[in-house]
N, C-alpha and C. Protein backbone atom coordinates (compact mmCIF):
# COMPACT_ATOMS: atom_id res chain seq x y z
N UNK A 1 65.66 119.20 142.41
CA UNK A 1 65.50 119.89 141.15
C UNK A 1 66.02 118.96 140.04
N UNK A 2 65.14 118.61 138.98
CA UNK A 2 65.93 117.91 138.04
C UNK A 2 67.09 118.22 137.28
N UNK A 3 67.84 117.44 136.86
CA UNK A 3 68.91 118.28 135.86
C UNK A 3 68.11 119.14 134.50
N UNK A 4 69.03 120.06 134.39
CA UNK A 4 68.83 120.38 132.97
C UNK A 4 69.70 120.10 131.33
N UNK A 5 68.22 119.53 130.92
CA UNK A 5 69.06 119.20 129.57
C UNK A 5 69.82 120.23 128.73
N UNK A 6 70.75 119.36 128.03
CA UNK A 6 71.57 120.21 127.41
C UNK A 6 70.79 120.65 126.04
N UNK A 7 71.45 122.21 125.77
CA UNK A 7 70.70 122.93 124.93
C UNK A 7 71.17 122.50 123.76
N UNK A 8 70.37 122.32 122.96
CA UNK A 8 70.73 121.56 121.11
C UNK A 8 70.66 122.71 120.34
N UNK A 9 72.22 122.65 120.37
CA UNK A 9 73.27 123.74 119.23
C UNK A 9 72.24 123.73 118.21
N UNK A 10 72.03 122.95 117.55
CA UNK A 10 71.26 122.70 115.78
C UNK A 10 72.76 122.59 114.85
N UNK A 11 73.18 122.59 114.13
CA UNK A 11 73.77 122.13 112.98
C UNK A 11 75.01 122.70 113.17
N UNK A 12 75.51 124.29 113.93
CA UNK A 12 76.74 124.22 114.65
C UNK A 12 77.28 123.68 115.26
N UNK A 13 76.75 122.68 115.87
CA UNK A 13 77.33 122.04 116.62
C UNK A 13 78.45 120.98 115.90
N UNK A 14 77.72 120.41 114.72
CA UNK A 14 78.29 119.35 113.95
C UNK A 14 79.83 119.18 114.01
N UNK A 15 80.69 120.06 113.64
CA UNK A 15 81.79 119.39 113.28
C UNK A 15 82.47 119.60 114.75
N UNK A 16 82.05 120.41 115.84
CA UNK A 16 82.39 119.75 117.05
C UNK A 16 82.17 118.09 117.74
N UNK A 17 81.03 118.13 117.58
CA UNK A 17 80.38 116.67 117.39
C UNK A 17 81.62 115.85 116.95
N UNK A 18 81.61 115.95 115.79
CA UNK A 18 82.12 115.07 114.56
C UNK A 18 83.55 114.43 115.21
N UNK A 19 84.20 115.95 115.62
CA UNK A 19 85.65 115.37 115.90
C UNK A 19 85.77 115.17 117.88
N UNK A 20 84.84 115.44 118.22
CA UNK A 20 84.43 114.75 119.73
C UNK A 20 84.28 113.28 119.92
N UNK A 21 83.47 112.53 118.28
CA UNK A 21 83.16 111.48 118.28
C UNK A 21 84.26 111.17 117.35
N UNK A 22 85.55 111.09 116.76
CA UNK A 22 86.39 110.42 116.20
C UNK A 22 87.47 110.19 117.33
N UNK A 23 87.61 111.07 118.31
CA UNK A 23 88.29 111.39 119.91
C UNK A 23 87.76 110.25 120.21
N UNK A 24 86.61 110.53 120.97
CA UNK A 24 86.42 109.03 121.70
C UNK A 24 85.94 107.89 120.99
N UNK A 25 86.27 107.82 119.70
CA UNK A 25 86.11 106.17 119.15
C UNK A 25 87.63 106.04 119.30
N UNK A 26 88.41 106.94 119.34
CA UNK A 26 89.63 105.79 119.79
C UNK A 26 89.88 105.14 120.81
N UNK A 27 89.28 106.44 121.48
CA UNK A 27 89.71 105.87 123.33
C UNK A 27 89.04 104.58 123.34
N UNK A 28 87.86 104.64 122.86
CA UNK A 28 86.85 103.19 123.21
C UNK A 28 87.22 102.33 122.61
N UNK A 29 87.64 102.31 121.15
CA UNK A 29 87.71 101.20 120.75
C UNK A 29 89.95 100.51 120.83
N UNK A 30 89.82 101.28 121.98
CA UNK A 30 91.79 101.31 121.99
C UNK A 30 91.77 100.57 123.46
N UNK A 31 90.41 100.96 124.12
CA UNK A 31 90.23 99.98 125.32
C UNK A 31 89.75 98.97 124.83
N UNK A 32 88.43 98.86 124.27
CA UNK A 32 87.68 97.48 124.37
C UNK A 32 87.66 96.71 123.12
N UNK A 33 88.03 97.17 121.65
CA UNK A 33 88.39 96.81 120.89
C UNK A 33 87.27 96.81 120.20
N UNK A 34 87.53 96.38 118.47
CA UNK A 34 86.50 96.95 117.80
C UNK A 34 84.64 96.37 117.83
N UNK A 35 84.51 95.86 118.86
CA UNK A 35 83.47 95.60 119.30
C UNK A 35 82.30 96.49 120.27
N UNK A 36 83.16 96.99 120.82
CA UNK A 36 82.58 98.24 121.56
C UNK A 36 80.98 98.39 120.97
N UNK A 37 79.92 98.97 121.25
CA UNK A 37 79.27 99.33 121.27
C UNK A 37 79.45 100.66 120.91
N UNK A 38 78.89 100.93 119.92
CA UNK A 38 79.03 102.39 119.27
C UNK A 38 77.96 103.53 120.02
N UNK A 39 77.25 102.94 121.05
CA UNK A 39 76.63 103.54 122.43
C UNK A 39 77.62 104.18 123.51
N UNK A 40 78.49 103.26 123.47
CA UNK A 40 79.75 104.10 124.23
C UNK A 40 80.77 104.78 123.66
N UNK A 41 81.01 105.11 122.37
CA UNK A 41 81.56 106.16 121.61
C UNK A 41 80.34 107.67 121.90
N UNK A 42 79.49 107.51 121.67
CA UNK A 42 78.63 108.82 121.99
C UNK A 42 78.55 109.36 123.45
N UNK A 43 78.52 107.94 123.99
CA UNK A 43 78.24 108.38 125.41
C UNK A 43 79.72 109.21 125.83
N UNK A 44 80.96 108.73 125.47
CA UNK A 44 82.10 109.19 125.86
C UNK A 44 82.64 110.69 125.09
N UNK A 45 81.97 110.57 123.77
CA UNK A 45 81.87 112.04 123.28
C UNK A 45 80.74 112.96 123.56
N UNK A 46 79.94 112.64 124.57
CA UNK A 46 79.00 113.57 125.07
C UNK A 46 77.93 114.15 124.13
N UNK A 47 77.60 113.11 123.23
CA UNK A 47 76.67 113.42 122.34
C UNK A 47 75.55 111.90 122.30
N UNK A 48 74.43 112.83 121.84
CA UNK A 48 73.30 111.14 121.45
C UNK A 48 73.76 110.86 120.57
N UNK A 49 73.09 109.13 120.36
CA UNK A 49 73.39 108.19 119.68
C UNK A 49 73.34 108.60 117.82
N UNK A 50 71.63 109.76 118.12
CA UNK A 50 71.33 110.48 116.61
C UNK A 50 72.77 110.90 115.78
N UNK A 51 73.50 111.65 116.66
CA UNK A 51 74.80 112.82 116.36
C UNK A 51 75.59 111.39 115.79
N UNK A 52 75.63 110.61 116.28
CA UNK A 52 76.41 109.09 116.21
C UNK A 52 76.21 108.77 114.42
N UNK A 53 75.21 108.90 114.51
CA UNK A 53 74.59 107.93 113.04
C UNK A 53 74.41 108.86 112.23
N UNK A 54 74.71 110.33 112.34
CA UNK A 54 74.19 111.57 111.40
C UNK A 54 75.57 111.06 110.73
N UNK A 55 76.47 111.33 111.65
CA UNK A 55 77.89 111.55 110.73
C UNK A 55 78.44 110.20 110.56
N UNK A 56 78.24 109.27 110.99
CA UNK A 56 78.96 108.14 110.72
C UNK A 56 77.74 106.94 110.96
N UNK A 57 77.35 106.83 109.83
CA UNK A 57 76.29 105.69 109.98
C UNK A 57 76.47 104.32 109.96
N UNK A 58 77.75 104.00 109.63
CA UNK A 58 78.12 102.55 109.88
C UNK A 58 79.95 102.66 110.84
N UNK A 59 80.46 101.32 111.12
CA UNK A 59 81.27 101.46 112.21
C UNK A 59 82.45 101.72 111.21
N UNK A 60 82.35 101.36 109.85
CA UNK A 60 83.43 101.62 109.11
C UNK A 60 83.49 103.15 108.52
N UNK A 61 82.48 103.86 108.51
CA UNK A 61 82.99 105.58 108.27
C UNK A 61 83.82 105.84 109.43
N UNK A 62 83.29 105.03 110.64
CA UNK A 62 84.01 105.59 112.31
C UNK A 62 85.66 105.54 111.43
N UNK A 63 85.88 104.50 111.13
CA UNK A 63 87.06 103.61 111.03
C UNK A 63 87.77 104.57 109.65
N UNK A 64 87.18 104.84 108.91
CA UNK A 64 87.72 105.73 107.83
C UNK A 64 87.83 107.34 108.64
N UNK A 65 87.26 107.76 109.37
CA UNK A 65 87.63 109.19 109.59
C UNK A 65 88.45 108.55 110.75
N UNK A 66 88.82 108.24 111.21
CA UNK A 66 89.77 107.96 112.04
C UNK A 66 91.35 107.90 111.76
N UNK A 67 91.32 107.33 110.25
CA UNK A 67 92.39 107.10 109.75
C UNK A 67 92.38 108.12 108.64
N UNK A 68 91.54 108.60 107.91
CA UNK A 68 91.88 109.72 107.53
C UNK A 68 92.55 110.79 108.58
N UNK A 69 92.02 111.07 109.71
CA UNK A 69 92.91 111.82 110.75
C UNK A 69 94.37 111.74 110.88
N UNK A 70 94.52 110.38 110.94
CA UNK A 70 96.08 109.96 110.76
C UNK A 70 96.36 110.29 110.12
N UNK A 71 95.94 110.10 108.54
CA UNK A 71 96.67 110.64 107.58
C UNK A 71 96.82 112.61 107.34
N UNK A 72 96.09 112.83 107.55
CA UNK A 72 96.09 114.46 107.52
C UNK A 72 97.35 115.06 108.85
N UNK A 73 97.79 114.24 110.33
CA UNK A 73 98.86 113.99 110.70
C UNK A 73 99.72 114.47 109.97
N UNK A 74 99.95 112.91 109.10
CA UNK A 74 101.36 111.96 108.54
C UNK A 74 101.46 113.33 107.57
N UNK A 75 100.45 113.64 106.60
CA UNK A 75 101.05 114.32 105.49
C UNK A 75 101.26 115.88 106.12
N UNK A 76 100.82 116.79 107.00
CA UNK A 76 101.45 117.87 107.66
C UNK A 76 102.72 117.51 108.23
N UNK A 77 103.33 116.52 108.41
CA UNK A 77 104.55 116.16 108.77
C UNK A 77 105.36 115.51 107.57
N UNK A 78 105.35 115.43 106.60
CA UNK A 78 105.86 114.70 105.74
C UNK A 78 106.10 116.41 104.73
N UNK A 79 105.60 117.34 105.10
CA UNK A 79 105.43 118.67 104.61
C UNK A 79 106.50 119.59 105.10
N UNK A 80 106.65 118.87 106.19
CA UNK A 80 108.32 119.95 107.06
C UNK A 80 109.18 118.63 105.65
N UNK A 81 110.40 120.28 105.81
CA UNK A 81 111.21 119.20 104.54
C UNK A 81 112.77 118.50 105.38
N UNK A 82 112.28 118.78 106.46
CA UNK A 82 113.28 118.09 107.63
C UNK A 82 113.18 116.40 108.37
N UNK A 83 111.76 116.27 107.57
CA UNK A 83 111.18 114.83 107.99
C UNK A 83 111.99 113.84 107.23
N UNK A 84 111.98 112.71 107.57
CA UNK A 84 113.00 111.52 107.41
C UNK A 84 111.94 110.38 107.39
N UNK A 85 112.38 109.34 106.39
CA UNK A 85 111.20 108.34 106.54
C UNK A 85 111.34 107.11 108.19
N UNK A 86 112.17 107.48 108.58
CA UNK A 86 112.54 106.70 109.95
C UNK A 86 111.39 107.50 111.06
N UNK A 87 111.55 108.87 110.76
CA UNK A 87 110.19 109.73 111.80
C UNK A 87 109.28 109.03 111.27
N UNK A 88 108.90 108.95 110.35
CA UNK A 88 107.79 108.88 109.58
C UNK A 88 107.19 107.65 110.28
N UNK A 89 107.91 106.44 109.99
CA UNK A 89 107.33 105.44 110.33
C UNK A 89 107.81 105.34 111.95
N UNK A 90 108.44 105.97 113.05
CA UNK A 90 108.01 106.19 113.65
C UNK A 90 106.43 106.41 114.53
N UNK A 91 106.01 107.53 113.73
CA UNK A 91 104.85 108.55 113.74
C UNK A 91 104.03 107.70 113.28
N UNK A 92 103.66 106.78 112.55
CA UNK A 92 102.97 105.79 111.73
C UNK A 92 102.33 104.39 112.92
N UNK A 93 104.00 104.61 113.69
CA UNK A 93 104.21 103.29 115.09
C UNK A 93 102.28 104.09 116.39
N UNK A 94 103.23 105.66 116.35
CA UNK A 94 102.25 106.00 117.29
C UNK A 94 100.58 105.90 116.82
N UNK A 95 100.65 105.89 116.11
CA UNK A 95 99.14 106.14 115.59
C UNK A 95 98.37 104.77 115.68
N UNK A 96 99.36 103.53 114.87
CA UNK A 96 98.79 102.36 114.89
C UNK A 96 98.64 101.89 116.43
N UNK A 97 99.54 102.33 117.37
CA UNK A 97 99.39 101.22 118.64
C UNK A 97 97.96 101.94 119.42
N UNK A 98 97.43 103.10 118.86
CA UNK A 98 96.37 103.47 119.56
C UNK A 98 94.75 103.17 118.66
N UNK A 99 95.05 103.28 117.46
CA UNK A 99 94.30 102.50 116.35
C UNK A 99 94.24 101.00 115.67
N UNK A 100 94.77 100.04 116.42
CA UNK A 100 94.64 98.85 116.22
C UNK A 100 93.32 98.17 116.03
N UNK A 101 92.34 98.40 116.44
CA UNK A 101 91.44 97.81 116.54
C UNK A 101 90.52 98.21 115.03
N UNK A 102 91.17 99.23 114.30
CA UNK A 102 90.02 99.81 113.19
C UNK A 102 91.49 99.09 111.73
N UNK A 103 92.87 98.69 112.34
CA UNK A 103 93.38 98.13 111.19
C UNK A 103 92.41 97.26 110.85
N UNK A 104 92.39 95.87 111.50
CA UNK A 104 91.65 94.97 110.71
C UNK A 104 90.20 95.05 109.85
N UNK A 105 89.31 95.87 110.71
CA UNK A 105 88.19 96.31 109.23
C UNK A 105 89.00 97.38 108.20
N UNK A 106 89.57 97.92 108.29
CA UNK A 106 90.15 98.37 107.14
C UNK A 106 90.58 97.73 106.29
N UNK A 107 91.70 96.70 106.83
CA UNK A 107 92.02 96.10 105.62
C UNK A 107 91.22 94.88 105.41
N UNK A 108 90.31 94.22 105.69
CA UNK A 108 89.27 93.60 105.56
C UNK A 108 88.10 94.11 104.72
N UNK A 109 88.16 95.59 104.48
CA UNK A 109 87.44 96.11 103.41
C UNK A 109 88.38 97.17 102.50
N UNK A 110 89.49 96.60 102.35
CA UNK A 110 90.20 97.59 101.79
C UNK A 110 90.04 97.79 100.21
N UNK A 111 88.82 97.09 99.15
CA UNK A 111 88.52 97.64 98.21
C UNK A 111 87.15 98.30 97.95
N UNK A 112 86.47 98.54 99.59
CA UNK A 112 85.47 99.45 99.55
C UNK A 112 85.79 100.92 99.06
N UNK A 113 84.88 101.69 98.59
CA UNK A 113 84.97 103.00 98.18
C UNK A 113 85.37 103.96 99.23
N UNK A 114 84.68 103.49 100.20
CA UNK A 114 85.44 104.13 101.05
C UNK A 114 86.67 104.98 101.67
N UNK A 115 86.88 103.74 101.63
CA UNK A 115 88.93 103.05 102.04
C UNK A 115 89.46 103.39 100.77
N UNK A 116 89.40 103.09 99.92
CA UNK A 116 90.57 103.41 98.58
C UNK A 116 91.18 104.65 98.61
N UNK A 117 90.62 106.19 99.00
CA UNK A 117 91.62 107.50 99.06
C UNK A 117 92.35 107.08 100.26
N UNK A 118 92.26 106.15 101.50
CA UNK A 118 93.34 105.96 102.46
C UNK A 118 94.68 105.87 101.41
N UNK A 119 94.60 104.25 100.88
CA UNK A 119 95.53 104.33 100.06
C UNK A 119 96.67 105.15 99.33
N UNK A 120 95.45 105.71 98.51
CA UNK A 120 96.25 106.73 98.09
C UNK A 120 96.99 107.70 98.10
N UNK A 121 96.17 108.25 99.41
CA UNK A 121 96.86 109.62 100.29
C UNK A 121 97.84 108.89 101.10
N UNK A 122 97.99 107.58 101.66
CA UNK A 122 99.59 107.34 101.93
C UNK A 122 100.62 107.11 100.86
N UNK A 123 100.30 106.34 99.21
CA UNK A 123 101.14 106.36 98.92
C UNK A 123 101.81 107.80 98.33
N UNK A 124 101.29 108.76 98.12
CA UNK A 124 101.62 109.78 97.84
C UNK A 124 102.24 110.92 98.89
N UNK A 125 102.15 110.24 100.29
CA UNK A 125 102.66 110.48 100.99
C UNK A 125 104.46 110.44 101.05
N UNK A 126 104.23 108.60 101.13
CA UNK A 126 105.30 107.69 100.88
C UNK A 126 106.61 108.19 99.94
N UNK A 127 105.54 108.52 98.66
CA UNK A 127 106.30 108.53 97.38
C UNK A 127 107.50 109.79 97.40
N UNK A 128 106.71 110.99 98.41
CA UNK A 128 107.46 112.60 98.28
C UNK A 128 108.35 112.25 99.49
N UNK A 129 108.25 111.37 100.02
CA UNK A 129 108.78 111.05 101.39
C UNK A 129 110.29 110.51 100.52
N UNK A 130 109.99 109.22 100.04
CA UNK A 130 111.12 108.30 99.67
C UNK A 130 112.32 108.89 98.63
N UNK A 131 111.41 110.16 97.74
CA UNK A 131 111.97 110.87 96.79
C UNK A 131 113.31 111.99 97.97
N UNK A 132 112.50 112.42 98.69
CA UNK A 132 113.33 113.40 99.42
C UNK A 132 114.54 112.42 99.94
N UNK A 133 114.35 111.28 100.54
CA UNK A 133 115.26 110.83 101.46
C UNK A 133 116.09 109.92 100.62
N UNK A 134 115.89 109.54 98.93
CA UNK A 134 117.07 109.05 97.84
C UNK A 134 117.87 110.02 97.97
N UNK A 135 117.21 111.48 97.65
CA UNK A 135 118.23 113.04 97.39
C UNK A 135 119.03 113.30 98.52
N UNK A 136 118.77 112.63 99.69
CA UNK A 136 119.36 113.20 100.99
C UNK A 136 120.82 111.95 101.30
N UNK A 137 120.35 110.83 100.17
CA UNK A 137 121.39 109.69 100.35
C UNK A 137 121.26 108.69 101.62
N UNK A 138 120.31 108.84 102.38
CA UNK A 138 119.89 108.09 103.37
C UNK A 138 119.12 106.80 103.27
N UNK A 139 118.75 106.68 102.10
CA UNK A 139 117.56 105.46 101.24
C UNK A 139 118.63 105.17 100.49
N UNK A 140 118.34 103.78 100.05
CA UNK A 140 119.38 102.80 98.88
C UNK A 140 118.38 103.40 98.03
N UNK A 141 118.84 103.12 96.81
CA UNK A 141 118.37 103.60 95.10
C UNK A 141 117.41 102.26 95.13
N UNK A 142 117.57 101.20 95.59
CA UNK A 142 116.39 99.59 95.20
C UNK A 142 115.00 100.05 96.21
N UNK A 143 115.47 101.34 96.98
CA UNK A 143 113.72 101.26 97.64
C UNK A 143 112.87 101.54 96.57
N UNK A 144 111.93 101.67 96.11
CA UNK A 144 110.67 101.87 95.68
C UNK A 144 109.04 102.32 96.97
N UNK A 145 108.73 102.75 96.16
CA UNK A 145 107.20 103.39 97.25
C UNK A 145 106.46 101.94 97.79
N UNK A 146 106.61 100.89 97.05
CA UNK A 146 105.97 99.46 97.49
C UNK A 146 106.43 98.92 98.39
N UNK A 147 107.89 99.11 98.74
CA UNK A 147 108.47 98.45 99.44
C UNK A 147 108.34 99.20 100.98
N UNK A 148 108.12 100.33 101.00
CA UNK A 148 107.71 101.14 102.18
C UNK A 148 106.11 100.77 102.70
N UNK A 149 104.91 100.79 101.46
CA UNK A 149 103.99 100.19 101.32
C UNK A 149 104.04 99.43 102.50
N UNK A 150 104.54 98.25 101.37
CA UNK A 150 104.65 96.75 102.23
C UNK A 150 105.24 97.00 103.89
N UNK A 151 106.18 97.74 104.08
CA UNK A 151 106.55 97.97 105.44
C UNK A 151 105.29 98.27 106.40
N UNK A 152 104.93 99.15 105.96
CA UNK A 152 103.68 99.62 106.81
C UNK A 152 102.92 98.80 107.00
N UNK A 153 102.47 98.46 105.95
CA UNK A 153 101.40 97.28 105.77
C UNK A 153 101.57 95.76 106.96
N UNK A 154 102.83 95.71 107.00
CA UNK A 154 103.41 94.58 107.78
C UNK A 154 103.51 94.95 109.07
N UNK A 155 104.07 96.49 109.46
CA UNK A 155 104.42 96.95 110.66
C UNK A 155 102.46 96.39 111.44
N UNK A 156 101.69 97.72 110.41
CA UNK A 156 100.09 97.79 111.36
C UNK A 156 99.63 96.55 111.49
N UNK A 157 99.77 95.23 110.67
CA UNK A 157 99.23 93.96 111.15
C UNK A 157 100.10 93.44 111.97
N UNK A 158 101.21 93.70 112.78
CA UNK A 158 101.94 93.02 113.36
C UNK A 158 101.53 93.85 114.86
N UNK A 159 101.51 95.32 114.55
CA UNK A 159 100.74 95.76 115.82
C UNK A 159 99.49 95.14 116.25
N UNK A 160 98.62 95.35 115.31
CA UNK A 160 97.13 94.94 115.57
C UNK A 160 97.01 93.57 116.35
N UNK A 161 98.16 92.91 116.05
CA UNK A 161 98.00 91.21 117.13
C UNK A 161 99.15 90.93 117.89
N UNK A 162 99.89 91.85 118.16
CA UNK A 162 100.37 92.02 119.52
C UNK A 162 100.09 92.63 120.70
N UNK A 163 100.08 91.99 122.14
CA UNK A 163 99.45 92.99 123.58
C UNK A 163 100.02 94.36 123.56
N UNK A 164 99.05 95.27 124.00
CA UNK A 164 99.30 96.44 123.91
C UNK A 164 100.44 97.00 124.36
N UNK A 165 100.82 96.41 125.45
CA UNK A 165 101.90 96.66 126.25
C UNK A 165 103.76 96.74 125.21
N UNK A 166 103.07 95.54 124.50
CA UNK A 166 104.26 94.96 124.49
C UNK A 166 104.60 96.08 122.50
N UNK A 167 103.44 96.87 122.43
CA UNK A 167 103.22 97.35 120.90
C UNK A 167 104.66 98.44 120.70
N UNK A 168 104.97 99.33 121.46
CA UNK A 168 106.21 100.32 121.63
C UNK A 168 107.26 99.40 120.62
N UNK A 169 107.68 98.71 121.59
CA UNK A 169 108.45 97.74 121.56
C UNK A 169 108.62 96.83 120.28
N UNK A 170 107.64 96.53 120.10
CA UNK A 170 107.80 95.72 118.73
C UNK A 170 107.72 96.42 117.50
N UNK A 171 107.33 97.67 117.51
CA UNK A 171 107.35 98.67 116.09
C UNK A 171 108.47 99.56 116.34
N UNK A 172 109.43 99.63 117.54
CA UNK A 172 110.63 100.38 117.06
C UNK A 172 112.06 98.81 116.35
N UNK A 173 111.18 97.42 116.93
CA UNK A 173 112.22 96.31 116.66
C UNK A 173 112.25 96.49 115.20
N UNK A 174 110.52 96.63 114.39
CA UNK A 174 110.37 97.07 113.02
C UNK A 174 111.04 97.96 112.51
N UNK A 175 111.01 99.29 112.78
CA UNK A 175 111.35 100.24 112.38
C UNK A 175 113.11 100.03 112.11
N UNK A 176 114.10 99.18 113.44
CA UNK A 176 115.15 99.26 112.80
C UNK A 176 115.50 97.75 112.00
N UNK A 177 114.65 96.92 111.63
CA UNK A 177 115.23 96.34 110.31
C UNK A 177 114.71 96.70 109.23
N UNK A 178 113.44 98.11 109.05
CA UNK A 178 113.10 98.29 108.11
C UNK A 178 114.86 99.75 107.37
N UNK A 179 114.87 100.33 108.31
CA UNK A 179 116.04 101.06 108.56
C UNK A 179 117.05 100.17 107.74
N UNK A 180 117.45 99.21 108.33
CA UNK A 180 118.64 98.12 107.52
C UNK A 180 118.53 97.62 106.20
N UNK A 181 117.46 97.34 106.23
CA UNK A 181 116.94 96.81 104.41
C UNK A 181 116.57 98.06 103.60
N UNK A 182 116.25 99.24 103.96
CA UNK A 182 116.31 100.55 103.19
C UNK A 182 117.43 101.33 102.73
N UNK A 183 118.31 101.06 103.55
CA UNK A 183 120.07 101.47 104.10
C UNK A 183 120.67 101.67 102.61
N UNK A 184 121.02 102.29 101.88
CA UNK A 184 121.95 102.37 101.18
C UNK A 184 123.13 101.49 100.72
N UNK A 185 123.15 100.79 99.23
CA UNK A 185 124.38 99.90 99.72
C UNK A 185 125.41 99.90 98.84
């Protein structure tokens, strides 16, 4: 008996789709790197290639809703008023060592239209972040939102070209000299 094809939802289906296929563009491109074949992102989210290109027609929307995800994360956590910018960039560690492969087109197109609300929605992240944790006395008064910026900025390219293995490891070594140079003095 042949198989039977699967029945086509029509347009409900979509934002299942959508976030089925931002799921497995990580997995795929966290294994094989950003080369993958965007044939095996569908195939691994259980959708055709069509569903592929409806919602994300080039590899860099993949790469922007991906990291918009992160960010919608970071800022529900940056929203508890118990968060600390040490979680933070913690939480920042986990995200990059599984998204490495979509840093470098990001910041390789980082003055596409695209990409520019990334920006923004971290530094405004950053900014309510760094404000809370001056008031809490845990931040020196010389941090500024750039200088956290720049942290990040340095942490995800330092992930992105180190072995995976070894990624844990080298973004908590980050995290505590970013800790030391933020330190209060």
């Amino acid at each position: 008996m042949p198989p039977t094809a699967k029945a086509n939802r029509g347009p409900s289906a979509g934002p299942e789709n959508r976030r089925a296929l931002i799921a497995a563009a990580r997995e795929v491109f966290a294994t094989d790197g950003l080369s993958a074949p965007l044939s095996a992102v569908a195939r691994r989210a259980g959708v055709g290639q069509g569903s592929l290109y409806r919602h994300f027609p080039e590899r860099m929307d993949l790469a922007v809703a991906v990291f918009d995800e992160n960010l919608t994360e970071l800022e529900a956590f940056v929203d508890n008023p118990d968060s600390t910018l040490d979680a933070l960039l913690n939480l920042v560690i986990e995200q990059a060592v599984v998204s490495t492969a979509f840093i470098d087109l990001i910041w390789a197109n980082s003055h596409d239209a695209r990409v520019l609300h990334l920006g923004d929605r971290l530094r405004s992240m950053v900014e309510r972040e760094l404000t809370r944790e001056k008031e809490a006395g845990r931040i020196g008064a010389h941090v500024d939102p750039e200088d956290v910026l720049l942290a990040v900025s340095m942490l995800a390219g330092v992930l992105a070209r180190t072995d995976a293995d070894d990624r844990p490891a080298a973004g908590r070594r980050a995290v505590t000299l970013f800790t030391l140079a933020f330190s209060p003095r």
